[in-house]
N, C-alpha and C. Protein backbone atom coordinates (compact mmCIF):
# COMPACT_ATOMS: atom_id res chain seq x y z
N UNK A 1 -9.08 -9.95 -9.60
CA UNK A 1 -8.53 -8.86 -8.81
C UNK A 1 -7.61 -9.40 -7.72
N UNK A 2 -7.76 -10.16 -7.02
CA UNK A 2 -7.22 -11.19 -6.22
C UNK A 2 -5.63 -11.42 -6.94
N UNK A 3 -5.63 -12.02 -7.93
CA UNK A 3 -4.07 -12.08 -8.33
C UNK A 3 -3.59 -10.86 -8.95
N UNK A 4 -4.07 -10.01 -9.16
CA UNK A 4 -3.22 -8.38 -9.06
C UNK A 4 -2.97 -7.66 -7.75
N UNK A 5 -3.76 -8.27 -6.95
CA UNK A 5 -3.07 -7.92 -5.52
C UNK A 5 -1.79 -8.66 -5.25
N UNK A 6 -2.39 -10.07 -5.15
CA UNK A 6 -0.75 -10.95 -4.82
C UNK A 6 0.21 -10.61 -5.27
N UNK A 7 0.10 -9.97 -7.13
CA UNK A 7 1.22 -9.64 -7.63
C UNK A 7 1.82 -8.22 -7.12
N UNK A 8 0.96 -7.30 -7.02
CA UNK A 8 1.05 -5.77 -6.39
C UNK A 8 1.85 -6.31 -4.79
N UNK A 9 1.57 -6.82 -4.27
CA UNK A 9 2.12 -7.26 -2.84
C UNK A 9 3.72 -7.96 -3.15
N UNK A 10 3.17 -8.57 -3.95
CA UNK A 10 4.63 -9.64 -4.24
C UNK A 10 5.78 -7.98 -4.74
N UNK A 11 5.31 -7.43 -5.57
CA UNK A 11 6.72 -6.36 -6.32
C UNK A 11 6.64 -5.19 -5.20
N UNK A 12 5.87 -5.09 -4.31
CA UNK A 12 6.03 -3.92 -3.06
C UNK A 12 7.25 -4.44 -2.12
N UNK A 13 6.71 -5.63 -1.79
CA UNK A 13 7.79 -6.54 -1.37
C UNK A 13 9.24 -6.89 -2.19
N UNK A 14 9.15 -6.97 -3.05
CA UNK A 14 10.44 -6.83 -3.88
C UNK A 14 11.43 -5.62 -3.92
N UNK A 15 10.35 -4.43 -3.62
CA UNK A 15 10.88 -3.44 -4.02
C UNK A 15 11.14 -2.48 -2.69
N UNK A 16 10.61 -3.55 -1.72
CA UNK A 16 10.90 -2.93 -0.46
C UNK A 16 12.30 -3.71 0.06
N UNK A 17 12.93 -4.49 -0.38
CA UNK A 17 13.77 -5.55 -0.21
C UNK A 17 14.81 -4.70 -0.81
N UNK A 18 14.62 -4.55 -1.96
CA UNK A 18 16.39 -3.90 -2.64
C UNK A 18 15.80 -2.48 -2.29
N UNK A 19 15.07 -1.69 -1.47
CA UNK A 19 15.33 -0.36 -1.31
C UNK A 19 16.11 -0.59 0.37
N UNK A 20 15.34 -1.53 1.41
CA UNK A 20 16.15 -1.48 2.23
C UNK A 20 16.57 -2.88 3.05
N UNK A 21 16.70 -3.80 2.30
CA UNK A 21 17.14 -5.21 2.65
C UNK A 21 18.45 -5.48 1.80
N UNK A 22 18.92 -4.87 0.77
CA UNK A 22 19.88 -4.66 0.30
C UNK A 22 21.31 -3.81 0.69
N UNK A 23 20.78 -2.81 0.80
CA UNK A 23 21.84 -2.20 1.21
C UNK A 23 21.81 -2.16 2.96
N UNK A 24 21.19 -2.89 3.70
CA UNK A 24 21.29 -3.38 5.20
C UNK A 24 22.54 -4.51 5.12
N UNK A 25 22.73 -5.46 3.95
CA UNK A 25 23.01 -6.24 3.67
C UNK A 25 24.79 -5.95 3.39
N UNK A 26 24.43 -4.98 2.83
CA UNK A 26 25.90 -4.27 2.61
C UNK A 26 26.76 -3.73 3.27
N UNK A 27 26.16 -2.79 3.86
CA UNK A 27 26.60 -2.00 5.09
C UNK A 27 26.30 -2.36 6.84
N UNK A 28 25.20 -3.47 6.80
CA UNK A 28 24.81 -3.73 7.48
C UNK A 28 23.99 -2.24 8.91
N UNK A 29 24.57 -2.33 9.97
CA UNK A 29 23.49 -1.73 11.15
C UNK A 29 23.79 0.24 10.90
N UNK A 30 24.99 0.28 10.17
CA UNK A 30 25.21 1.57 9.87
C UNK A 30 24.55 2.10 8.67
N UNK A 31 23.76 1.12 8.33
CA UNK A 31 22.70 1.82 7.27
C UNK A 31 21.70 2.51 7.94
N UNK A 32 21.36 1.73 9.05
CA UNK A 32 20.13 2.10 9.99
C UNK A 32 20.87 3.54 10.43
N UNK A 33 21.79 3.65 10.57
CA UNK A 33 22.42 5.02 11.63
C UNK A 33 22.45 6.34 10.32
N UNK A 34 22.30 5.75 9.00
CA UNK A 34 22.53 7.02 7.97
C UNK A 34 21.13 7.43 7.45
N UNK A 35 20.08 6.33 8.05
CA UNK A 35 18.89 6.75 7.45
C UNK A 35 18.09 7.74 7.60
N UNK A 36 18.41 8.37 8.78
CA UNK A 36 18.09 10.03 9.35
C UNK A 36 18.78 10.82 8.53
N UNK A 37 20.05 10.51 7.61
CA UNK A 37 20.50 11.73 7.17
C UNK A 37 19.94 11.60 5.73
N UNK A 38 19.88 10.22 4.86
CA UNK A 38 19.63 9.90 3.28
C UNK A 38 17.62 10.01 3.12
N UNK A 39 17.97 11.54 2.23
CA UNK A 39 16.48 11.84 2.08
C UNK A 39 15.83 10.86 1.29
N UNK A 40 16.53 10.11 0.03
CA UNK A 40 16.36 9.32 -0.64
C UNK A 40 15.54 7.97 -0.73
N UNK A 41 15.89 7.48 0.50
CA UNK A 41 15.78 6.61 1.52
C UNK A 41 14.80 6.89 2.08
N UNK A 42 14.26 7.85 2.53
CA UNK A 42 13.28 8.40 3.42
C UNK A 42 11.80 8.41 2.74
N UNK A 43 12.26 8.69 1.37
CA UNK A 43 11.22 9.06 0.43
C UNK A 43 10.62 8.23 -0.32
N UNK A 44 11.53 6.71 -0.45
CA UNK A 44 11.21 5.48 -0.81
C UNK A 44 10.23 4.68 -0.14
N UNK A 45 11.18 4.98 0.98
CA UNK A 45 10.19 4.50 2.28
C UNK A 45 8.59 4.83 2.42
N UNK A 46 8.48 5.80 2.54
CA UNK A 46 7.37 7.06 2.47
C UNK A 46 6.37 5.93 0.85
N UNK A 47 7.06 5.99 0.15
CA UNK A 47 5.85 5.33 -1.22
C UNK A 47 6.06 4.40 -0.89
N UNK A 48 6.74 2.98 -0.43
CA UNK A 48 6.29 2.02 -0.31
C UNK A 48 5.24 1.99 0.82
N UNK A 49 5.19 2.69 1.48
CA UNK A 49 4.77 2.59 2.92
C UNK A 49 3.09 3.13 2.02
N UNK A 50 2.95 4.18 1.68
CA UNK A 50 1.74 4.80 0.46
C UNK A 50 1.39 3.44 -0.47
N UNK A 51 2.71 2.89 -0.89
CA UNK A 51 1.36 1.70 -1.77
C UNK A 51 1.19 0.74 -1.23
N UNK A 52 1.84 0.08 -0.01
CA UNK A 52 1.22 -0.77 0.99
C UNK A 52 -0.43 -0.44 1.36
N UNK A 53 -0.21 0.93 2.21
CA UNK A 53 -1.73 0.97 2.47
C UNK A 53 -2.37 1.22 1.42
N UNK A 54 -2.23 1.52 0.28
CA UNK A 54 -3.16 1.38 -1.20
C UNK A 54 -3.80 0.03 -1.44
N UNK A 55 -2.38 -0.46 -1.66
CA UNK A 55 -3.60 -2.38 -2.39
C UNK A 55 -4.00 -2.40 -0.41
N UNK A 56 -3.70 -2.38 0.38
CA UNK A 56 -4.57 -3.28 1.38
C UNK A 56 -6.50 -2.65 2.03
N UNK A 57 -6.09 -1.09 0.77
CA UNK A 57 -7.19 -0.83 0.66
C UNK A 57 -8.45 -1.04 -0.10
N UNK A 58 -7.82 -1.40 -1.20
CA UNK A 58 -7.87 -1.48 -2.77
C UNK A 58 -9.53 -2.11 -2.29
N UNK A 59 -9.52 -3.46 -1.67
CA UNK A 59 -11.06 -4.49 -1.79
C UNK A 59 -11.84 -3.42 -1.38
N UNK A 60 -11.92 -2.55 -0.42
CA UNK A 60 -12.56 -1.65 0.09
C UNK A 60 -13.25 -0.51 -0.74
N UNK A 61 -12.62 -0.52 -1.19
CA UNK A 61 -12.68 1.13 -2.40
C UNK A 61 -12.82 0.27 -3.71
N UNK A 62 -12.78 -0.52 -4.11
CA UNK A 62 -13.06 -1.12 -5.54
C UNK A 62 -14.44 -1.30 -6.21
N UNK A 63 -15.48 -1.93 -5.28
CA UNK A 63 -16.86 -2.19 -5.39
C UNK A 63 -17.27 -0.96 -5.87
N UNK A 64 -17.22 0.45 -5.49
CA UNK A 64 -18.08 1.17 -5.36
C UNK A 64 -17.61 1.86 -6.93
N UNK A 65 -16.33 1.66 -6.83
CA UNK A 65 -15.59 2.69 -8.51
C UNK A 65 -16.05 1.91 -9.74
N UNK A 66 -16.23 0.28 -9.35
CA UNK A 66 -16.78 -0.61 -10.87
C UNK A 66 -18.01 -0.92 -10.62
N UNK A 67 -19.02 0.16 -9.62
CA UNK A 67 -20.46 -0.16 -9.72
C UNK A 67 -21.19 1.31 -10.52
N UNK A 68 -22.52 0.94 -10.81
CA UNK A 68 -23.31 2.35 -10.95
C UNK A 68 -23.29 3.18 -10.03
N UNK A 69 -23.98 4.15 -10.39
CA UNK A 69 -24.24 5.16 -9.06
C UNK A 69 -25.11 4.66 -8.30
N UNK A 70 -26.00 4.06 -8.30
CA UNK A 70 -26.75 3.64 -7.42
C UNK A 70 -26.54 2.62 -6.40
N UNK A 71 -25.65 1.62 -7.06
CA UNK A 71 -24.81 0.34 -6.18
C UNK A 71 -24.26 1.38 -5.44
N UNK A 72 -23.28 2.12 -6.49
CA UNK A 72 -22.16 2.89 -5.05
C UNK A 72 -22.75 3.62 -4.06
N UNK A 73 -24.23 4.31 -4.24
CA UNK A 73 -24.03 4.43 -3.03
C UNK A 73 -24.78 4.03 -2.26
N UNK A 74 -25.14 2.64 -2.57
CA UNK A 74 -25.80 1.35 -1.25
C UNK A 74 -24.11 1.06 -0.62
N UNK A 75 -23.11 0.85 -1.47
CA UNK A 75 -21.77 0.84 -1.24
C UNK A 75 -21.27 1.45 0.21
N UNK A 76 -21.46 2.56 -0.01
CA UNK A 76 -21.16 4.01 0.65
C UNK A 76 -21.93 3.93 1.90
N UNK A 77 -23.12 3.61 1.57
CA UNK A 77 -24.63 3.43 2.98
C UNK A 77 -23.78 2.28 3.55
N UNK A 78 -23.49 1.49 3.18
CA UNK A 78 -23.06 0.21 4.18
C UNK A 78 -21.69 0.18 4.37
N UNK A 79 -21.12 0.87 3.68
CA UNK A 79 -19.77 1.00 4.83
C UNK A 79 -20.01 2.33 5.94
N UNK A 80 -20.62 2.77 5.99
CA UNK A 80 -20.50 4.04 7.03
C UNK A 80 -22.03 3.38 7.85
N UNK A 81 -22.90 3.03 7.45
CA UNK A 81 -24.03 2.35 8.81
C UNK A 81 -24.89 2.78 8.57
N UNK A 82 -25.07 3.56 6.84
CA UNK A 82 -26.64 4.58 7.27
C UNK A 82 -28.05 3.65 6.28
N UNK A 83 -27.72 2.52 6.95
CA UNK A 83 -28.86 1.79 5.89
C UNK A 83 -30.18 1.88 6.92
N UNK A 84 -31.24 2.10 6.35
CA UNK A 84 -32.50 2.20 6.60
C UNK A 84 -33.25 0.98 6.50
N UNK A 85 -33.39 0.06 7.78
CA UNK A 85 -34.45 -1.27 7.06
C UNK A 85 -35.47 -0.78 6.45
């Protein structure tokens, strides 16, 4: 799972690069000044920004989806505090 993150990180990063490290590149600081008007842009932004916090959630939320019901919800008890010695 570990190297499908790196890779998930590595193409977010890729893909956050030619959505706005590219054309910064081009146009340079007047890209920054059109990005209030290009919805396009806005909306890219918006899902990379959505699958960033996805994989950096991913370890969190994974245990409990590839356990039984019963792991998940010792899962569930110990991320929120309600374990009973």
């Amino acid at each position: 799972m570990i190297v499908f993150m790196i890779l998930a990180g590595l193409l977010v990063a890729c893909s956050a690069f030619c959505t706005l490290g590219v054309p910064y590149m081009l146009a340079g600081p007047r890209m920054l000044d059109e990005f209030s008007e290009n919805r396009e842009q806005q909306m890219m932004c918006g899902l990379l920004a959505t699958a960033t916090i996805g994989i950096l959630l991913l370890p969190f939320v994974s245990p409990a989806l590839i356990s039984s019901a019963s792991d998940g919800q010792v899962i569930a008890d110990l991320y929120l505090g309600h374990v009973a010695a």
